[in-house]
N, C-alpha and C. Protein backbone atom coordinates (compact mmCIF):
# COMPACT_ATOMS: atom_id res chain seq x y z
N UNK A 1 -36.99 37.82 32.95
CA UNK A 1 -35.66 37.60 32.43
C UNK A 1 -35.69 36.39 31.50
N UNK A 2 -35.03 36.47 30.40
CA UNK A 2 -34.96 35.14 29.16
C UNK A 2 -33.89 34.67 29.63
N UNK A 3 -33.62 33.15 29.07
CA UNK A 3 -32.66 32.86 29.40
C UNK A 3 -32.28 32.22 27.90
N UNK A 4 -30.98 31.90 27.57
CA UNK A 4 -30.63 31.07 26.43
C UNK A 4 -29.33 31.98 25.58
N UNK A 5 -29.14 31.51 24.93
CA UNK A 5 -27.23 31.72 24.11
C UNK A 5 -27.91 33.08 23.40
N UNK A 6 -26.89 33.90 23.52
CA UNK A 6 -26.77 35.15 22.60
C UNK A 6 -26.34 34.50 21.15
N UNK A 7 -25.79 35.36 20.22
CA UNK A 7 -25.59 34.54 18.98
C UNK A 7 -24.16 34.90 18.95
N UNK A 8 -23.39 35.80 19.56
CA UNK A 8 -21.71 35.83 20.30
C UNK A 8 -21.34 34.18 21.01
N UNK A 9 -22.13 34.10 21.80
CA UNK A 9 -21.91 32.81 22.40
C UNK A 9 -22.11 31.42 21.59
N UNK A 10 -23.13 31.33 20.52
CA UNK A 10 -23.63 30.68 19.56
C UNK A 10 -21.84 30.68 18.88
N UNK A 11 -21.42 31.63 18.08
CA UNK A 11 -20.29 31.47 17.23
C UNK A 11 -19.26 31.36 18.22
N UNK A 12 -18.75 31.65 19.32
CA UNK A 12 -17.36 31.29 19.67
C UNK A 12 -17.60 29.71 19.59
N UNK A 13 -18.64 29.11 19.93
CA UNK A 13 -18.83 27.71 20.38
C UNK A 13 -18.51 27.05 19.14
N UNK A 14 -19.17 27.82 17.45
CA UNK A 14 -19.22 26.96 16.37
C UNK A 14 -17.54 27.43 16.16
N UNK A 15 -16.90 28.26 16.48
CA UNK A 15 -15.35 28.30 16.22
C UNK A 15 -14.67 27.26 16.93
N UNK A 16 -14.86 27.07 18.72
CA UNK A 16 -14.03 25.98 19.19
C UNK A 16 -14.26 24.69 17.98
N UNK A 17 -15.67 24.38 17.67
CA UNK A 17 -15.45 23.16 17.26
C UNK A 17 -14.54 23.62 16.04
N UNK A 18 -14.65 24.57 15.37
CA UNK A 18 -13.74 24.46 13.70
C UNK A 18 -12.76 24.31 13.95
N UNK A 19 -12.15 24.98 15.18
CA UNK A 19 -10.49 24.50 15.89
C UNK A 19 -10.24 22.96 15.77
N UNK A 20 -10.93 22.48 16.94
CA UNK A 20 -10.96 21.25 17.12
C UNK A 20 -10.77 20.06 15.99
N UNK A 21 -11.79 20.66 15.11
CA UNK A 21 -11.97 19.71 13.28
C UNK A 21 -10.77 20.08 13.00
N UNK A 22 -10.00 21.31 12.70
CA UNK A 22 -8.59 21.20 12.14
C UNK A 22 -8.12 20.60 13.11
N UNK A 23 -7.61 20.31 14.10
CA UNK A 23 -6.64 19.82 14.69
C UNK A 23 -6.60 18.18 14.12
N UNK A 24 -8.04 17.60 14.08
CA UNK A 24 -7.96 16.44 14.49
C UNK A 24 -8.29 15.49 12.96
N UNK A 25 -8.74 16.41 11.65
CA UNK A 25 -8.59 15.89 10.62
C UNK A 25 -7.09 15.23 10.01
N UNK A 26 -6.08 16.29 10.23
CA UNK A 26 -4.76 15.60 9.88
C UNK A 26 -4.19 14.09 10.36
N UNK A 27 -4.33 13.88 11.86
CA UNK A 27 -4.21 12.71 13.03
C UNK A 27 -5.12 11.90 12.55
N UNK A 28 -6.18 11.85 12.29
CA UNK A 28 -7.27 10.84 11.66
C UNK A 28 -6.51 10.25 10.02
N UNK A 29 -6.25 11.17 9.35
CA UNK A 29 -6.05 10.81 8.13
C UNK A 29 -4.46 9.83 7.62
N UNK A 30 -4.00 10.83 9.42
CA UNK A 30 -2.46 10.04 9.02
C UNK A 30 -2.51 8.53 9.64
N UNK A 31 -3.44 8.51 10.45
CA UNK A 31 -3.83 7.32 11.16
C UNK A 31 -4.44 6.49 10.04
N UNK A 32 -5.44 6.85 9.45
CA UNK A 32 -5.77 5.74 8.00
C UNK A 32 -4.94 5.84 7.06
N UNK A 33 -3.74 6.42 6.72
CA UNK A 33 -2.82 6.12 6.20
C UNK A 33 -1.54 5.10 6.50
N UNK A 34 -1.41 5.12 8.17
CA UNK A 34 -0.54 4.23 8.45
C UNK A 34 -1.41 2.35 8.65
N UNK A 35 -2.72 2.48 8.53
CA UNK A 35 -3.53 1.24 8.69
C UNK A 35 -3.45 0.89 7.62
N UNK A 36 -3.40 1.38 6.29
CA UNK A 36 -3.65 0.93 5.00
C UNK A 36 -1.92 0.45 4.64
N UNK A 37 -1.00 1.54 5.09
CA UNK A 37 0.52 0.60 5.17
C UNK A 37 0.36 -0.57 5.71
N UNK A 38 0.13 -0.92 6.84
CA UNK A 38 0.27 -2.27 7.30
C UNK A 38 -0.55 -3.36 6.43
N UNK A 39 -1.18 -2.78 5.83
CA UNK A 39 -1.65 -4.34 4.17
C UNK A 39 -0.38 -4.50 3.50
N UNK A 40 0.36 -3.20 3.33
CA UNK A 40 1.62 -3.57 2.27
C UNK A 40 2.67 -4.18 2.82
N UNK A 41 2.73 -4.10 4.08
CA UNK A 41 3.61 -4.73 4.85
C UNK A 41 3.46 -6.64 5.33
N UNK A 42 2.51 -6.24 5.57
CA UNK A 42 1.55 -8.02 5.62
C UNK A 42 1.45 -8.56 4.08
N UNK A 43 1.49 -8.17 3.38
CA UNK A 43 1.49 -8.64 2.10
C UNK A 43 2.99 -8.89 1.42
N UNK A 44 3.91 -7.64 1.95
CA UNK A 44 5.42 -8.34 1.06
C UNK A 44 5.74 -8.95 1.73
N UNK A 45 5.70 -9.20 3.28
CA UNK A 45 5.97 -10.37 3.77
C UNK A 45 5.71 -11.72 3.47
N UNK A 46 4.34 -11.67 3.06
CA UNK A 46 4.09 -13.09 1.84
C UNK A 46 4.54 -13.12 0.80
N UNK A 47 5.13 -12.05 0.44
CA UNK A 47 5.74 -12.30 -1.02
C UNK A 47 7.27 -13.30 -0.31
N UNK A 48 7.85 -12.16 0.18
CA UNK A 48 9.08 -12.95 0.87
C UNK A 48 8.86 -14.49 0.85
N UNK A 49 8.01 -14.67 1.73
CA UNK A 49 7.78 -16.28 2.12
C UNK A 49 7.76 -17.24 1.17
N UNK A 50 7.17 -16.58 -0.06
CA UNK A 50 6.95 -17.23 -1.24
C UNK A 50 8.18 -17.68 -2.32
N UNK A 51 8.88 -16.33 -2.41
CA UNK A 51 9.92 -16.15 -2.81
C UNK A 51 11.03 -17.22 -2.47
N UNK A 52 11.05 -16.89 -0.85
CA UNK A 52 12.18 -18.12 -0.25
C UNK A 52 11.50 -19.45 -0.75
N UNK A 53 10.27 -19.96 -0.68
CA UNK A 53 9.66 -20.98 -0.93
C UNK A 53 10.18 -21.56 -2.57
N UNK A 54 10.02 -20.36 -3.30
CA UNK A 54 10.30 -20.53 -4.32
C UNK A 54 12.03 -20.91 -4.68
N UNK A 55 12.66 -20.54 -3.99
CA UNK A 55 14.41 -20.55 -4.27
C UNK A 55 14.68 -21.81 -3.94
N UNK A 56 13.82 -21.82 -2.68
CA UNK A 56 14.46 -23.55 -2.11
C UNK A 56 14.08 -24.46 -3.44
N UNK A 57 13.10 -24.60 -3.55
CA UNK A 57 12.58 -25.77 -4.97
C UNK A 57 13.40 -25.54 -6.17
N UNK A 58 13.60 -24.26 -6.81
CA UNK A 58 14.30 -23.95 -7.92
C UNK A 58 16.08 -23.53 -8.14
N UNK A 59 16.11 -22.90 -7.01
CA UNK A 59 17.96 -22.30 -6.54
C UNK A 59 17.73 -20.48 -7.31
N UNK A 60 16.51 -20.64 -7.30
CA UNK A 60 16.21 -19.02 -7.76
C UNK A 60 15.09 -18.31 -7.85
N UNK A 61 15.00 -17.11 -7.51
CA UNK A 61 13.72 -16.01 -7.41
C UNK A 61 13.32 -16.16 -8.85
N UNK A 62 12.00 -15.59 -9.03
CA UNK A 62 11.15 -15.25 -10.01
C UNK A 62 10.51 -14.26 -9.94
N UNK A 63 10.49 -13.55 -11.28
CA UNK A 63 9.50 -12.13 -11.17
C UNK A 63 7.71 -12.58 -11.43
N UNK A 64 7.45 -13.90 -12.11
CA UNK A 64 6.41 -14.39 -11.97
C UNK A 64 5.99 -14.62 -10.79
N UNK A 65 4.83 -13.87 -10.77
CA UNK A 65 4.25 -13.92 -9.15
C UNK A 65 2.83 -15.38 -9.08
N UNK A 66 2.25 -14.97 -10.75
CA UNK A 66 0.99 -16.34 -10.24
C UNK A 66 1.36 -17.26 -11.80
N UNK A 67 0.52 -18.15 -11.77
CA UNK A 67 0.83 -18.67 -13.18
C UNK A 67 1.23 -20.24 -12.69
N UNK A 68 1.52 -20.64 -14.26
CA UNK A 68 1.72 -22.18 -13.62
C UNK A 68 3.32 -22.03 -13.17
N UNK A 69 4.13 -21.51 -13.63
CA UNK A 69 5.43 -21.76 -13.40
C UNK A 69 6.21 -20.56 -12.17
N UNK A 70 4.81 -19.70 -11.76
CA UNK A 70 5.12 -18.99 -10.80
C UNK A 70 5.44 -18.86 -9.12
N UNK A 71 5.30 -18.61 -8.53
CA UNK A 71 5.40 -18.60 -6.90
C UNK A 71 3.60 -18.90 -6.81
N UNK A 72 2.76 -18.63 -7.21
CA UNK A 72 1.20 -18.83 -6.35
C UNK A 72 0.55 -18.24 -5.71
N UNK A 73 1.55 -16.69 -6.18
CA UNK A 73 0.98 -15.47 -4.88
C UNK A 73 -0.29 -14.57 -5.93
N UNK A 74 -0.98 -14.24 -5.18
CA UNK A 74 -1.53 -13.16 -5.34
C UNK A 74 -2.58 -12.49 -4.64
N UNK A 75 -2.37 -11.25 -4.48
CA UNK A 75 -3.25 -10.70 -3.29
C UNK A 75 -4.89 -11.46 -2.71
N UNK A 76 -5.31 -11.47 -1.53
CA UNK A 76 -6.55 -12.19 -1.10
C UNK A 76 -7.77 -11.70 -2.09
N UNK A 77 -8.63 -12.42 -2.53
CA UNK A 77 -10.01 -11.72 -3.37
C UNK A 77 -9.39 -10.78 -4.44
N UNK A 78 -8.29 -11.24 -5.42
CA UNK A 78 -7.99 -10.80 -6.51
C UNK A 78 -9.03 -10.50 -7.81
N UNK A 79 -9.22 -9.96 -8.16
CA UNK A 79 -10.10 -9.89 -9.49
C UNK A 79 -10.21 -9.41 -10.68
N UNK A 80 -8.75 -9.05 -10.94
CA UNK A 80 -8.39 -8.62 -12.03
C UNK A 80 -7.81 -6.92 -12.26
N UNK A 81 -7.78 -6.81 -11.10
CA UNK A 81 -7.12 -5.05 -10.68
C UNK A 81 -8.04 -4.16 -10.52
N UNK A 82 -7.99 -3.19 -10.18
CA UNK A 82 -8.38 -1.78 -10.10
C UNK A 82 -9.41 -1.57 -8.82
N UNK A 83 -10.39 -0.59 -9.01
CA UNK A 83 -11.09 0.10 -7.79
C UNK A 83 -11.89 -1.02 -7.16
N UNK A 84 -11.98 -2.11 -8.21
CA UNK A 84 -13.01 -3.14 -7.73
C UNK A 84 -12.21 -3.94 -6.42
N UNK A 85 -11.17 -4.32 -6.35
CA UNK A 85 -10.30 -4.67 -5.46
C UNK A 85 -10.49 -4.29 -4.20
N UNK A 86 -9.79 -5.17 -3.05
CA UNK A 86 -10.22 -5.17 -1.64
C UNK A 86 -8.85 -4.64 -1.11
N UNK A 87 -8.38 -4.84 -1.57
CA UNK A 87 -6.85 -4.37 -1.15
C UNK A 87 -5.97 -2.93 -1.94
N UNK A 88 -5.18 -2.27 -1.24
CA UNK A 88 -5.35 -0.95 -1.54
C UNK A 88 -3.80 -0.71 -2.57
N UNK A 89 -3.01 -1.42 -2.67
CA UNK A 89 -1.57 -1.36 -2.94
C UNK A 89 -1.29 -2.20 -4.63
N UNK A 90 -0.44 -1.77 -5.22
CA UNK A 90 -0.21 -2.38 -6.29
C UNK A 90 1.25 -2.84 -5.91
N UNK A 91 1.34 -4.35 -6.28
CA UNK A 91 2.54 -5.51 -5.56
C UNK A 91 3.17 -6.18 -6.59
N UNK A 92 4.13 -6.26 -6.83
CA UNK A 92 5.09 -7.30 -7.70
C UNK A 92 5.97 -6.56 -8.21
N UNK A 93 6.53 -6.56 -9.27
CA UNK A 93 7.46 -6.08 -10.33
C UNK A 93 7.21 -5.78 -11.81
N UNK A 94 7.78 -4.90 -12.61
CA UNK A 94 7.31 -4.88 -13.97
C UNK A 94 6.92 -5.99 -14.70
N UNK A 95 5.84 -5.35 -15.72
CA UNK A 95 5.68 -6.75 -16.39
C UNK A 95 3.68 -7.12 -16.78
N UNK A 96 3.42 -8.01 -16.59
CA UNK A 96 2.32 -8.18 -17.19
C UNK A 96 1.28 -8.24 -15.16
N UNK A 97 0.06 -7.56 -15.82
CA UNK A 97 -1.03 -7.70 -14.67
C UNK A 97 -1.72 -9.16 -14.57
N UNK A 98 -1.64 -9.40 -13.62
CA UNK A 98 -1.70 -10.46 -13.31
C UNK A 98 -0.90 -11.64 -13.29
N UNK A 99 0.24 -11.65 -13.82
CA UNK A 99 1.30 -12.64 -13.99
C UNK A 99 2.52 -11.87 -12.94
N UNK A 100 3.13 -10.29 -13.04
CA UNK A 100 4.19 -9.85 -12.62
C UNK A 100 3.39 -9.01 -11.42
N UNK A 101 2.50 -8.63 -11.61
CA UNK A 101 1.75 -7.49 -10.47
C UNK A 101 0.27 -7.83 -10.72
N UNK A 102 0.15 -7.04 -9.54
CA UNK A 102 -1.13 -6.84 -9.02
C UNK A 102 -1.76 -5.44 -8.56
N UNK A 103 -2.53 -4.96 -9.32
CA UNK A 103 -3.16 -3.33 -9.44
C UNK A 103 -4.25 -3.51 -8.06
N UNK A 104 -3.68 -2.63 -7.16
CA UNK A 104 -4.51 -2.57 -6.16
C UNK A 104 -6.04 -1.74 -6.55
N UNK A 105 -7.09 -1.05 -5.69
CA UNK A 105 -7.72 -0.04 -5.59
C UNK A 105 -7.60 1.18 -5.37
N UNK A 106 -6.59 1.86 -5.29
CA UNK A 106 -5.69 3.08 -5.30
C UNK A 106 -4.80 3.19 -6.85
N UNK A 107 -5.07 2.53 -7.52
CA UNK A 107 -4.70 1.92 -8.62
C UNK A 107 -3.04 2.77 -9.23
N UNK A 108 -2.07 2.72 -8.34
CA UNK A 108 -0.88 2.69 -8.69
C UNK A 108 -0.05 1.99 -10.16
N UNK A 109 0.81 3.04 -10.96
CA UNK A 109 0.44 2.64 -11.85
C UNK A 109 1.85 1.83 -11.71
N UNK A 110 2.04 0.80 -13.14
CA UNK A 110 2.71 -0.24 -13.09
C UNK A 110 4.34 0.22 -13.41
N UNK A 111 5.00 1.65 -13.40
CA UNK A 111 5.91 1.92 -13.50
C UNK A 111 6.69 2.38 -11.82
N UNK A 112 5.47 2.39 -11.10
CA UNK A 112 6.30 2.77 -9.84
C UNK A 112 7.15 1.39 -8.97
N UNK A 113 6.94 0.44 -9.88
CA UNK A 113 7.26 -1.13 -9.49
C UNK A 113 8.78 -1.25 -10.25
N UNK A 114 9.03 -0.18 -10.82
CA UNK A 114 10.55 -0.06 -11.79
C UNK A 114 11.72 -0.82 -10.85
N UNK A 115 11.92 -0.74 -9.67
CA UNK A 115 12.44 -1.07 -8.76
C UNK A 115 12.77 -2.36 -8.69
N UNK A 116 11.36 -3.57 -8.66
CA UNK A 116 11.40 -4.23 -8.36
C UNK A 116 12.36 -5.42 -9.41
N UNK A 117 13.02 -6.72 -9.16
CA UNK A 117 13.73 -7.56 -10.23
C UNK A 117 13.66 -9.08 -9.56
N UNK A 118 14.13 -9.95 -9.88
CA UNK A 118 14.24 -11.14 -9.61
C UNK A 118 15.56 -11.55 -10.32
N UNK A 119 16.11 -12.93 -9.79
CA UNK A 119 16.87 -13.38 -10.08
C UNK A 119 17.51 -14.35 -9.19
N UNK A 120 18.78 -14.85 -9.68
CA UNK A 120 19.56 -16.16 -8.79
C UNK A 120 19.66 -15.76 -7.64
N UNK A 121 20.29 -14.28 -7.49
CA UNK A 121 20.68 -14.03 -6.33
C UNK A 121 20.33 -13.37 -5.63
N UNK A 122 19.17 -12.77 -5.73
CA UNK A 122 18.35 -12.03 -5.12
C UNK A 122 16.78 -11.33 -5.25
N UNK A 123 16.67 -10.79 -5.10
CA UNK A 123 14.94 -10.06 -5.51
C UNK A 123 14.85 -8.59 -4.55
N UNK A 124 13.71 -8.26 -5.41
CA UNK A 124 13.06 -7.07 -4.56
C UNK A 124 11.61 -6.95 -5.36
N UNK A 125 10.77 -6.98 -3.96
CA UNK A 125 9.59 -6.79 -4.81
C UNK A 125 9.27 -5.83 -4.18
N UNK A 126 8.07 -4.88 -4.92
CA UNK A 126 7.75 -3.58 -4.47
C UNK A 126 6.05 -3.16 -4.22
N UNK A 127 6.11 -2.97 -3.37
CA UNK A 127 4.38 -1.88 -3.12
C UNK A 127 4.37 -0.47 -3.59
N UNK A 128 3.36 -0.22 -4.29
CA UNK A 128 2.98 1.09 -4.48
C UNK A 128 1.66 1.71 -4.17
N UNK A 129 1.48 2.60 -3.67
CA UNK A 129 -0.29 3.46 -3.53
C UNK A 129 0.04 4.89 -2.70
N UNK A 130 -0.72 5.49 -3.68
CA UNK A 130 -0.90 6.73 -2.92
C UNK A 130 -2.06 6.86 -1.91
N UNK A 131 -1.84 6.51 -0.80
CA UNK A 131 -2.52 6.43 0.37
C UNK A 131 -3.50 7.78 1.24
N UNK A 132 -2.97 8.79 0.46
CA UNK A 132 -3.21 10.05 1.14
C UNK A 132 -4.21 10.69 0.17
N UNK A 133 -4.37 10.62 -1.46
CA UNK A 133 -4.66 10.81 -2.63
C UNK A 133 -4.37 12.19 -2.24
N UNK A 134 -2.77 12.10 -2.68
CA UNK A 134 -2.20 13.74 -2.92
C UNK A 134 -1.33 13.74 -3.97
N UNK A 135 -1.22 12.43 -4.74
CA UNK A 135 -0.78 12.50 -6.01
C UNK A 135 0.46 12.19 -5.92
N UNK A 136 1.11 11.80 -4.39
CA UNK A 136 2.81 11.43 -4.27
C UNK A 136 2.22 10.06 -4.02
N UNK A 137 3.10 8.95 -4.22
CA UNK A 137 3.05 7.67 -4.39
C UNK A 137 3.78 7.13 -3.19
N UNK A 138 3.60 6.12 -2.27
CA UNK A 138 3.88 5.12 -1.13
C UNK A 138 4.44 4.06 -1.46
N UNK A 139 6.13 4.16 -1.29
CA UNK A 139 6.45 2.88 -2.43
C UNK A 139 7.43 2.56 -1.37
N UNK A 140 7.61 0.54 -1.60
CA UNK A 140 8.10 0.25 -0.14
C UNK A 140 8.55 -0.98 -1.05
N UNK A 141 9.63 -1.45 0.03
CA UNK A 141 9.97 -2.92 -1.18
C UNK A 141 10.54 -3.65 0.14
N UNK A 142 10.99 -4.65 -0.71
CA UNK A 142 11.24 -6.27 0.50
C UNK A 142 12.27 -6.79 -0.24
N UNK A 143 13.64 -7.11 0.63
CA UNK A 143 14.32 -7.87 -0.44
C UNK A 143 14.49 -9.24 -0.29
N UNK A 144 15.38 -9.83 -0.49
CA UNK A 144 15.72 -11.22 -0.17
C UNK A 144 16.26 -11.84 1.15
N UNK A 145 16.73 -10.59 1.96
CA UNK A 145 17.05 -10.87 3.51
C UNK A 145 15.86 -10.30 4.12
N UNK A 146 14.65 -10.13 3.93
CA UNK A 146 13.66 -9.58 4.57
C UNK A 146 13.99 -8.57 5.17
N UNK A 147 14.36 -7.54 4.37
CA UNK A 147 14.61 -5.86 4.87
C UNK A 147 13.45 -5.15 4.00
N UNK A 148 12.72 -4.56 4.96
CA UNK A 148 11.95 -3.53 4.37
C UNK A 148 12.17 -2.30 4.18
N UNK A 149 11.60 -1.26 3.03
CA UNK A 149 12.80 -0.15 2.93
C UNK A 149 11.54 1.02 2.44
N UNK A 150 11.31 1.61 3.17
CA UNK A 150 10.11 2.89 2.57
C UNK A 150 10.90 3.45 1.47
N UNK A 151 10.99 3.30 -0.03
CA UNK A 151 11.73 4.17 -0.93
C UNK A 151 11.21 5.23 -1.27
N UNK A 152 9.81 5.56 -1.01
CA UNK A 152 9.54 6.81 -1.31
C UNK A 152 7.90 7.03 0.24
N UNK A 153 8.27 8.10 0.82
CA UNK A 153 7.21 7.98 1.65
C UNK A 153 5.97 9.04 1.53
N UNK A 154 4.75 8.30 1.54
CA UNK A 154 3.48 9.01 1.52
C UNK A 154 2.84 9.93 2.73
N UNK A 155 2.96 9.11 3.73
CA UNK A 155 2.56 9.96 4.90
C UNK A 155 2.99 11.11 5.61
């Protein structure tokens, strides 16, 4: 008598796993999608901080994010934008790279920041990245009372 897998038994086995892979690709992906949110979230929160930092000294927000006459923010290991970047989100408001925003590595482009403004009496600055690369954009903003607001959601 032989013993060992027929090739019936061979394929139901390679089907459980193909089950299994669909089930568990979506949950994985939405899971590295909600880890890569929490940079944009940890990050407009420093904008905030900055912002208020900034009002107290002046009596007003700025859409200048770095620069001499700016707030001092800009994302950790900045380098001038794009894929080279450590960080996944594009942050600030319209305007010039590197002075108004910051082009993450998901490289969001600088119109989904339309949102964002500054001024006496308030602000909103905005995150953008398509996190999922499905071509819809992850756009989230922060205002001046520290309310965060998913305006458009990726996941």
């Amino acid at each position: 008598m032989r013993s060992g897998f027929t090739l019936i038994e061979l394929m139901v086995v390679v089907a459980i796993i193909a089950v299994l892979t669909m089930l568990a690709v979506p949950t994985f992906t939405t899971f590295i999608a909600k880890a890569k949110r929490t940079e944009a979230y940890t990050n407009l929160h420093a904008l905030y901080a900055a912002q208020k930092a900034y009002w107290a000294e002046h009596g007003t927000y700025t859409t200048q994010l770095s620069g001499a006459d700016g707030l001092g923010w800009q994302p950790t290991g900045y380098k001038g934008g794009g894929t080279q970047e450590s960080f996944y989100y594009t942050y600030g408001v319209p305007g010039s790279e590197g002075i108004n925003y910051f082009t993450g590595k998901l490289e969001a482009p600088a119109s989904a920041l339309s949102s964002g403004y500054a001024g006496k009496d308030g602000f909103v600055m905005v995150a953008a990245g398509d996190i999922d690369n499905d071509g819809n954009l992850d756009v989230i903003t922060i205002d001046q009372d520290n309310n965060i607001k998913i305006v458009q959601n990726d996941i």
